[in-house]
PDB file of N, CA and C in Angstrom:
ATOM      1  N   UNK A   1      54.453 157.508 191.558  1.00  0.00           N
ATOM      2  CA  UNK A   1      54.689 158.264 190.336  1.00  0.00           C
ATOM      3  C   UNK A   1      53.504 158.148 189.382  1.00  0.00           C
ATOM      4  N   UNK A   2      53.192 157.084 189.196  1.00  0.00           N
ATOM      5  CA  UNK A   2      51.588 156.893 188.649  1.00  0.00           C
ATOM      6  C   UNK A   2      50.458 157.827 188.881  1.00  0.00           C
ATOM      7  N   UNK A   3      50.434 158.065 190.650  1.00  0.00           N
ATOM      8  CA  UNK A   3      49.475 158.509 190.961  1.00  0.00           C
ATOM      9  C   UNK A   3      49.433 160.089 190.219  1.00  0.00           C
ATOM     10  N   UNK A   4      50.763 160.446 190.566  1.00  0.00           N
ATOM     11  CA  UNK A   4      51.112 161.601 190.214  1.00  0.00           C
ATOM     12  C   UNK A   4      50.763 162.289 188.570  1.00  0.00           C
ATOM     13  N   UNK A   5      50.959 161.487 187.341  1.00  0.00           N
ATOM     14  CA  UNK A   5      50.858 161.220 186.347  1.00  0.00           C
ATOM     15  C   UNK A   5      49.504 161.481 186.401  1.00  0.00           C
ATOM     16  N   UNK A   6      48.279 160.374 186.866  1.00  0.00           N
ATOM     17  CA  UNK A   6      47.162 160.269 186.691  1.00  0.00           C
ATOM     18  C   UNK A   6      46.627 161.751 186.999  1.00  0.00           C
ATOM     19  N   UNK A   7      46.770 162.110 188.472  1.00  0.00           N
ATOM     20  CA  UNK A   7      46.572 163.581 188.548  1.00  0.00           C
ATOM     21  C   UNK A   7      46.570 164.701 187.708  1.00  0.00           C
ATOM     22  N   UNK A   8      47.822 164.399 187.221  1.00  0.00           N
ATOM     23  CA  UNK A   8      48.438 165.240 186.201  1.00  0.00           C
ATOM     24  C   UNK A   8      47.356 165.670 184.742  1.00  0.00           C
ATOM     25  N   UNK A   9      47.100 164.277 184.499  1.00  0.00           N
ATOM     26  CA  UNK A   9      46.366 163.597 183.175  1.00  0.00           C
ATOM     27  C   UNK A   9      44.902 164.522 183.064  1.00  0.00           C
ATOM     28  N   UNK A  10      44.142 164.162 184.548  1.00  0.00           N
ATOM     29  CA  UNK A  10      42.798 163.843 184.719  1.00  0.00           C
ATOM     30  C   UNK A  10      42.829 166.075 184.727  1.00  0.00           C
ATOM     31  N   UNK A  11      43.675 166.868 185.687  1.00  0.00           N
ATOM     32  CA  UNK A  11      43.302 167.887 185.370  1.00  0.00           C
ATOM     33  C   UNK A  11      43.648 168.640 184.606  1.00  0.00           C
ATOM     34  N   UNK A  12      44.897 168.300 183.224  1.00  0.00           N
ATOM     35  CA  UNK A  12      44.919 168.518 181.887  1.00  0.00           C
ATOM     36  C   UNK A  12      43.829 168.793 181.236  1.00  0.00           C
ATOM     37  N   UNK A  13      43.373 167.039 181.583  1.00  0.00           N
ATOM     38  CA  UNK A  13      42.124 166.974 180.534  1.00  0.00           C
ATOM     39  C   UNK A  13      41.122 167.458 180.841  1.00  0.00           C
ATOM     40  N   UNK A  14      40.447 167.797 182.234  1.00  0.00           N
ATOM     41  CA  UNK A  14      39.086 168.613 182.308  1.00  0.00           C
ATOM     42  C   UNK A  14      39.371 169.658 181.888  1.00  0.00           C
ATOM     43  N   UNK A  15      40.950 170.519 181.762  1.00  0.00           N
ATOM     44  CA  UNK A  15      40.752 171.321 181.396  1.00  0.00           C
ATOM     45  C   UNK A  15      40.771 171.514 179.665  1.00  0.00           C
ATOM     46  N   UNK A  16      41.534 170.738 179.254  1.00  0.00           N
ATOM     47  CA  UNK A  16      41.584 170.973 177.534  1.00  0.00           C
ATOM     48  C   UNK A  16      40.577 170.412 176.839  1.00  0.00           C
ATOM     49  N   UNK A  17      39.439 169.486 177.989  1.00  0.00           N
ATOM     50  CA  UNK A  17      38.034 169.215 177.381  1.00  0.00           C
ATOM     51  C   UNK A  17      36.766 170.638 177.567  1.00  0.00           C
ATOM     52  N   UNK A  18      37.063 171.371 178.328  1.00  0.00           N
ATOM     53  CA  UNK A  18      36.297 172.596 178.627  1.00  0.00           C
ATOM     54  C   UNK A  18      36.838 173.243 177.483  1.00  0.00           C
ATOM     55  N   UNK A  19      37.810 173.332 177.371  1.00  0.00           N
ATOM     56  CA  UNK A  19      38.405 174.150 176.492  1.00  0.00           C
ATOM     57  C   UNK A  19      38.087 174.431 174.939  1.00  0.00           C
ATOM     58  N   UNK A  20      38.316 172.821 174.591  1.00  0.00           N
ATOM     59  CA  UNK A  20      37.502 172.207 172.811  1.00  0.00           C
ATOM     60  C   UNK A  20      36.091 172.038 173.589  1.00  0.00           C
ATOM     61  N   UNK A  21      35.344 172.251 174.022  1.00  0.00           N
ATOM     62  CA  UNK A  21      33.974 172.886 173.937  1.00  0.00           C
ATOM     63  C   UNK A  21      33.619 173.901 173.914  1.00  0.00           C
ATOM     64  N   UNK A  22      34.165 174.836 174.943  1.00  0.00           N
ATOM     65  CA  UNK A  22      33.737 176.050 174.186  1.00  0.00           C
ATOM     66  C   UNK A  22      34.185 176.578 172.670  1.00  0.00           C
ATOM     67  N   UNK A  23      35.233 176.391 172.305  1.00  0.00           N
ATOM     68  CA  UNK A  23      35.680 176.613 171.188  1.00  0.00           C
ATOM     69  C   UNK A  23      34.997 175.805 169.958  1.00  0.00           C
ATOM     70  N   UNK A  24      34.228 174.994 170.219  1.00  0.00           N
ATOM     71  CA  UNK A  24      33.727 173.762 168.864  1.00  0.00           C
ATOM     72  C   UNK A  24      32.403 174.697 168.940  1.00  0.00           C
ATOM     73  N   UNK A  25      32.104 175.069 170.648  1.00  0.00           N
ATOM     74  CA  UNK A  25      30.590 175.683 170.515  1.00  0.00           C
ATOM     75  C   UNK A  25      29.977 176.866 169.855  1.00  0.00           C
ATOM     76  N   UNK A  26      31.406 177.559 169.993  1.00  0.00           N
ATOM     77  CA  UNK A  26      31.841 178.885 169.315  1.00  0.00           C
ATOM     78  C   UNK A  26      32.008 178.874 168.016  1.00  0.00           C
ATOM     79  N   UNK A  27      32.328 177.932 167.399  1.00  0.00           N
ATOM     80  CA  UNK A  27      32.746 177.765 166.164  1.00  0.00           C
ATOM     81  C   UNK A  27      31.808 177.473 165.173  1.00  0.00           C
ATOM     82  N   UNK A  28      31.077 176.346 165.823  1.00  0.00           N
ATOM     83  CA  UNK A  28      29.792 175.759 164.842  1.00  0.00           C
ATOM     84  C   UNK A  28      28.778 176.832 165.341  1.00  0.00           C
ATOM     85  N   UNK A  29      28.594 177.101 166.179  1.00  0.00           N
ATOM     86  CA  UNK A  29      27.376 178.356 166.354  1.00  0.00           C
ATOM     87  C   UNK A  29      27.513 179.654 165.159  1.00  0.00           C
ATOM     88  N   UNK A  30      28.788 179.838 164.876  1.00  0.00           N
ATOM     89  CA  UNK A  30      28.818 180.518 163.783  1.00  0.00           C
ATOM     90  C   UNK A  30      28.138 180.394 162.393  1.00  0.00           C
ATOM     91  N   UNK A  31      28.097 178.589 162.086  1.00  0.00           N
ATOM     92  CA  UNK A  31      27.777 178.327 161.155  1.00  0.00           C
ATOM     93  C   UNK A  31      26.159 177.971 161.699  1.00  0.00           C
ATOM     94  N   UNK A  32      25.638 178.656 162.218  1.00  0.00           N
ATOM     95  CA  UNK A  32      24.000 178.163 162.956  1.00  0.00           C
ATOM     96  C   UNK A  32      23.442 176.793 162.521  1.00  0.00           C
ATOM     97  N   UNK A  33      24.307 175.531 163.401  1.00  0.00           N
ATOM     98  CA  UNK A  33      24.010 174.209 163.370  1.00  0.00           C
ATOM     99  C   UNK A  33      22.543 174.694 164.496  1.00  0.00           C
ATOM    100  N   UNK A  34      21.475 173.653 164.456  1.00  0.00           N
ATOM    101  CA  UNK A  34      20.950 173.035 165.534  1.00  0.00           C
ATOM    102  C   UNK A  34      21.501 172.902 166.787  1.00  0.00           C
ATOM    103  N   UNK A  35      20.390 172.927 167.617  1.00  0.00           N
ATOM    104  CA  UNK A  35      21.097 172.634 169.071  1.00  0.00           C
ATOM    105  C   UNK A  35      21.845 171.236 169.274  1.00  0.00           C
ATOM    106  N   UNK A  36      20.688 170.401 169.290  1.00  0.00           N
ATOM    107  CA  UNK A  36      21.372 168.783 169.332  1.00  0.00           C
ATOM    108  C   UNK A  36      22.792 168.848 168.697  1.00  0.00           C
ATOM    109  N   UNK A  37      22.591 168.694 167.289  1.00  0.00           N
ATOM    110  CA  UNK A  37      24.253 168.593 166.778  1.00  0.00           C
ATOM    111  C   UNK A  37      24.951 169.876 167.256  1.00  0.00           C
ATOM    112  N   UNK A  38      24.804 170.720 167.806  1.00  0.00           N
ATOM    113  CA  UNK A  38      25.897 171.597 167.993  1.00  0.00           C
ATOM    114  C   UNK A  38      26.206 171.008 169.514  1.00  0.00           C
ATOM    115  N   UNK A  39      24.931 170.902 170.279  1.00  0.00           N
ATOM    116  CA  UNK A  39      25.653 170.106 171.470  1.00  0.00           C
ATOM    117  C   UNK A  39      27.082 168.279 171.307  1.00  0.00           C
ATOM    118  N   UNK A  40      26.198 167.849 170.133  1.00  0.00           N
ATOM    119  CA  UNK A  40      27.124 166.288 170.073  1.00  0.00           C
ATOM    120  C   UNK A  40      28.383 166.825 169.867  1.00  0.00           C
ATOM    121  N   UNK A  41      27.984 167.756 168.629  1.00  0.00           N
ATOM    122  CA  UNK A  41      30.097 167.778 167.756  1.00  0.00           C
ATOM    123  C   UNK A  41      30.509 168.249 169.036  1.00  0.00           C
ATOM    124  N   UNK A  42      30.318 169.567 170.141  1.00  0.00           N
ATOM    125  CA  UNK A  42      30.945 170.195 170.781  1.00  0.00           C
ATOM    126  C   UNK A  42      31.676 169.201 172.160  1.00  0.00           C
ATOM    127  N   UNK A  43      30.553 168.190 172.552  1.00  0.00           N
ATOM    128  CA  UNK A  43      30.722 166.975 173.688  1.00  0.00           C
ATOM    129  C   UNK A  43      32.063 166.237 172.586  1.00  0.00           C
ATOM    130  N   UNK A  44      31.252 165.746 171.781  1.00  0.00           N
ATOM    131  CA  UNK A  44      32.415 164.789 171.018  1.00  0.00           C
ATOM    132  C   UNK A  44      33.907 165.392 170.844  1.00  0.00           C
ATOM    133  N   UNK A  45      34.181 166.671 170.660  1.00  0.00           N
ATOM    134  CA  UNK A  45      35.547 167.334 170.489  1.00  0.00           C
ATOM    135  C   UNK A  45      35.808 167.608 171.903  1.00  0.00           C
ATOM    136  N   UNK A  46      34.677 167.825 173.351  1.00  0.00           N
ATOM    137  CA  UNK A  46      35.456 167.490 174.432  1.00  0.00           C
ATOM    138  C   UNK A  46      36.093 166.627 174.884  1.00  0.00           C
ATOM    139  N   UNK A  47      35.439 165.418 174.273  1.00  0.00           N
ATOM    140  CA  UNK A  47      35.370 163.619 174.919  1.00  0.00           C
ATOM    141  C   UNK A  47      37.151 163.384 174.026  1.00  0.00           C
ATOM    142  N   UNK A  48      37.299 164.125 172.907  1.00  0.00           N
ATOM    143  CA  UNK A  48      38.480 163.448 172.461  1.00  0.00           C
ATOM    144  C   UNK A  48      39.596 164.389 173.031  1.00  0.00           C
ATOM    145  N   UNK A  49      39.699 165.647 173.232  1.00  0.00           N
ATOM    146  CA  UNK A  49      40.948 166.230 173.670  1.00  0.00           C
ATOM    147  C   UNK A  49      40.905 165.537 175.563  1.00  0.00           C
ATOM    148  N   UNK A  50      39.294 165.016 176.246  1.00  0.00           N
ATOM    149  CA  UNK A  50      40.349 164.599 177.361  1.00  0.00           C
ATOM    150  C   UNK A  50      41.060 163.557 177.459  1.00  0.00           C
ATOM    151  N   UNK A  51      40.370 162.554 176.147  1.00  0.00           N
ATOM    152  CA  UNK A  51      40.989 161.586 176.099  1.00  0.00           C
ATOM    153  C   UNK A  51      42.617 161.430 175.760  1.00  0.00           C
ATOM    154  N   UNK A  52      42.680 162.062 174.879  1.00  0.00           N
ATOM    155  CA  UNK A  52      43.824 162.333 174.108  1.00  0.00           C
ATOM    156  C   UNK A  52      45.388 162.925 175.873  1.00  0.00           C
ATOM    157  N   UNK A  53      44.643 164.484 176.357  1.00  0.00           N
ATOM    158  CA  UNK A  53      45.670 164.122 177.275  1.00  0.00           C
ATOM    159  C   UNK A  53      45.650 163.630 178.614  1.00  0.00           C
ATOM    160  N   UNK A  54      44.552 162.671 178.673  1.00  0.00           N
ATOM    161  CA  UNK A  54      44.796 161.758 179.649  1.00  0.00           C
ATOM    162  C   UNK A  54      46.144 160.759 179.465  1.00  0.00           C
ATOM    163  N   UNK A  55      45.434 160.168 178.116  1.00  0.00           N
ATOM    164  CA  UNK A  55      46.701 159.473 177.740  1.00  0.00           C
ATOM    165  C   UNK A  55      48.144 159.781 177.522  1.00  0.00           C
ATOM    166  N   UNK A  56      48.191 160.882 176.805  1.00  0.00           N
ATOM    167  CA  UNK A  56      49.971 161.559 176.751  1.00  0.00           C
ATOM    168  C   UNK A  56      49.977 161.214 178.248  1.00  0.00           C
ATOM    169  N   UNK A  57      49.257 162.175 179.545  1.00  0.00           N
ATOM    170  CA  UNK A  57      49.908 161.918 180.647  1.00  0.00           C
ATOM    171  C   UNK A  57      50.236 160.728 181.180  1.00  0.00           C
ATOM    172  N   UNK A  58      49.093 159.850 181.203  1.00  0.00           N
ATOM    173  CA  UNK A  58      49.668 158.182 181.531  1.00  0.00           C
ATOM    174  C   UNK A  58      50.945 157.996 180.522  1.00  0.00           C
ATOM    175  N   UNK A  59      50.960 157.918 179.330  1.00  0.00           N
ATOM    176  CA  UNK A  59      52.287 157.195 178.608  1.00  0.00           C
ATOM    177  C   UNK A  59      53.303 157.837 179.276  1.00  0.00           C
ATOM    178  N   UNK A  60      53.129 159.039 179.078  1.00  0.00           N
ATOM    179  CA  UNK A  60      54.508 159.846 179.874  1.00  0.00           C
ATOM    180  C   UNK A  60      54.760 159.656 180.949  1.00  0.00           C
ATOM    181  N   UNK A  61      54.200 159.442 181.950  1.00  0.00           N
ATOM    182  CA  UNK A  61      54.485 159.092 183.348  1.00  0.00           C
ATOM    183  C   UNK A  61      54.684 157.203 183.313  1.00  0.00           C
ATOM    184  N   UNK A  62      54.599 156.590 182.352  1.00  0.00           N
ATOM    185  CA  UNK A  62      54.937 155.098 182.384  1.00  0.00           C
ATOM    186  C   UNK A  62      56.517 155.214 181.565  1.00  0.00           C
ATOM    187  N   UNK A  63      56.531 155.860 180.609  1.00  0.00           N
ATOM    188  CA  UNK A  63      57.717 156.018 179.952  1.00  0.00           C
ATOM    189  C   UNK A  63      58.712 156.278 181.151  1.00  0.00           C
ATOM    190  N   UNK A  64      58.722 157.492 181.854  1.00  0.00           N
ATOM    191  CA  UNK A  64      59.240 157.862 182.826  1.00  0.00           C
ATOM    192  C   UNK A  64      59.381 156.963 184.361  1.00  0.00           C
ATOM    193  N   UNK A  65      58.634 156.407 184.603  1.00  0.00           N
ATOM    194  CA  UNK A  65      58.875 155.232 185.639  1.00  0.00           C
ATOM    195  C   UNK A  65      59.899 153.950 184.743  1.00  0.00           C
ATOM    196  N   UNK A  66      59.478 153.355 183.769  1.00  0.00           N
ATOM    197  CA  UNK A  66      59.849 151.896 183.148  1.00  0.00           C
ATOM    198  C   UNK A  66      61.110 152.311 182.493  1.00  0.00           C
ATOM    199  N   UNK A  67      61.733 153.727 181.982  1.00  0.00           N
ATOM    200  CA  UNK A  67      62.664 153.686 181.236  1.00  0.00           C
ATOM    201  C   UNK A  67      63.674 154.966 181.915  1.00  0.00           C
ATOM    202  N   UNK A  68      63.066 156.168 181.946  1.00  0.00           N
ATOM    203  CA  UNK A  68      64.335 156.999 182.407  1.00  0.00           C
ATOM    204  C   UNK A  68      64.306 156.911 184.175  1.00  0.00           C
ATOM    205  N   UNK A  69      63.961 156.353 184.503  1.00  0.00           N
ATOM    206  CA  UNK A  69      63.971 156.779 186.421  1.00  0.00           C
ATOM    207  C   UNK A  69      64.275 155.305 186.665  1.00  0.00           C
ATOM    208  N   UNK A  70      64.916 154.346 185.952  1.00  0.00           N
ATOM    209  CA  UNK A  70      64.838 153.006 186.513  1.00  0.00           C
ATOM    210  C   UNK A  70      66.329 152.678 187.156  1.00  0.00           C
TER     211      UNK A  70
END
Protein backbone atom coordinates (compact mmCIF):
# COMPACT_ATOMS: atom_id res chain seq x y z
CA UNK A 1 0.00 0.00 0.00
CA UNK A 2 2.97 2.29 0.52
CA UNK A 3 4.31 1.46 -2.63
CA UNK A 4 1.19 2.34 -4.13
CA UNK A 5 0.87 5.77 -2.31
CA UNK A 6 4.50 6.58 -3.23
CA UNK A 7 3.59 6.04 -6.92
CA UNK A 8 0.73 7.88 -6.50
CA UNK A 9 2.74 10.90 -4.77
CA UNK A 10 5.86 10.92 -7.10
CA UNK A 11 3.44 11.24 -10.43
CA UNK A 12 1.11 13.90 -8.80
CA UNK A 13 3.98 15.73 -8.15
CA UNK A 14 5.97 15.73 -11.49
CA UNK A 15 2.99 16.65 -12.59
CA UNK A 16 1.76 19.67 -10.35
CA UNK A 17 5.60 20.66 -10.35
CA UNK A 18 5.49 21.11 -14.32
CA UNK A 19 2.52 22.64 -13.80
CA UNK A 20 3.60 25.72 -11.07
CA UNK A 21 6.38 26.22 -13.55
CA UNK A 22 4.96 26.94 -16.31
CA UNK A 23 2.48 29.02 -14.70
CA UNK A 24 5.16 31.05 -12.24
CA UNK A 25 7.07 31.27 -15.79
CA UNK A 26 4.12 32.73 -17.35
CA UNK A 27 3.36 34.89 -14.75
CA UNK A 28 6.62 36.63 -13.80
CA UNK A 29 7.54 36.88 -17.54
CA UNK A 30 4.72 39.21 -17.61
CA UNK A 31 6.24 41.34 -15.17
CA UNK A 32 9.80 41.11 -17.37
CA UNK A 33 11.95 39.67 -14.35
CA UNK A 34 15.51 38.58 -15.58
CA UNK A 35 16.27 35.27 -16.68
CA UNK A 36 18.12 33.91 -13.57
CA UNK A 37 15.34 35.05 -11.14
CA UNK A 38 12.63 34.16 -13.39
CA UNK A 39 14.27 30.77 -13.75
CA UNK A 40 14.80 30.43 -9.47
CA UNK A 41 11.11 31.78 -8.46
CA UNK A 42 9.71 29.43 -11.32
CA UNK A 43 12.14 26.06 -10.04
CA UNK A 44 11.38 27.22 -6.45
CA UNK A 45 7.35 27.20 -6.98
CA UNK A 46 8.08 23.78 -8.79
CA UNK A 47 10.28 22.34 -5.91
CA UNK A 48 7.33 23.31 -3.45
CA UNK A 49 4.05 22.07 -5.17
CA UNK A 50 6.10 18.57 -5.65
CA UNK A 51 6.92 18.65 -2.42
CA UNK A 52 3.80 19.56 -1.01
CA UNK A 53 1.93 16.54 -3.01
CA UNK A 54 4.34 14.12 -2.46
CA UNK A 55 3.61 14.49 0.97
CA UNK A 56 -0.39 14.71 1.07
CA UNK A 57 0.21 11.37 -0.88
CA UNK A 58 2.54 9.67 1.66
CA UNK A 59 0.34 11.02 4.78
CA UNK A 60 -2.66 9.78 3.03
CA UNK A 61 -1.59 6.50 2.18
CA UNK A 62 -0.04 6.12 5.99
CA UNK A 63 -3.29 7.49 7.43
CA UNK A 64 -4.98 4.86 5.37
CA UNK A 65 -2.76 1.80 6.16
CA UNK A 66 -2.28 2.75 10.30
CA UNK A 67 -5.92 3.88 10.83
CA UNK A 68 -8.83 3.10 8.36
CA UNK A 69 -7.65 -0.38 6.71
CA UNK A 70 -6.37 -1.80 10.07
Amino acid sequence: MFGISLVIGLGSGIIAALMAFVITWNEYQRHQLRLPSLIRLSLQAAATAFVFFLSVALLFGYVLIHFILR
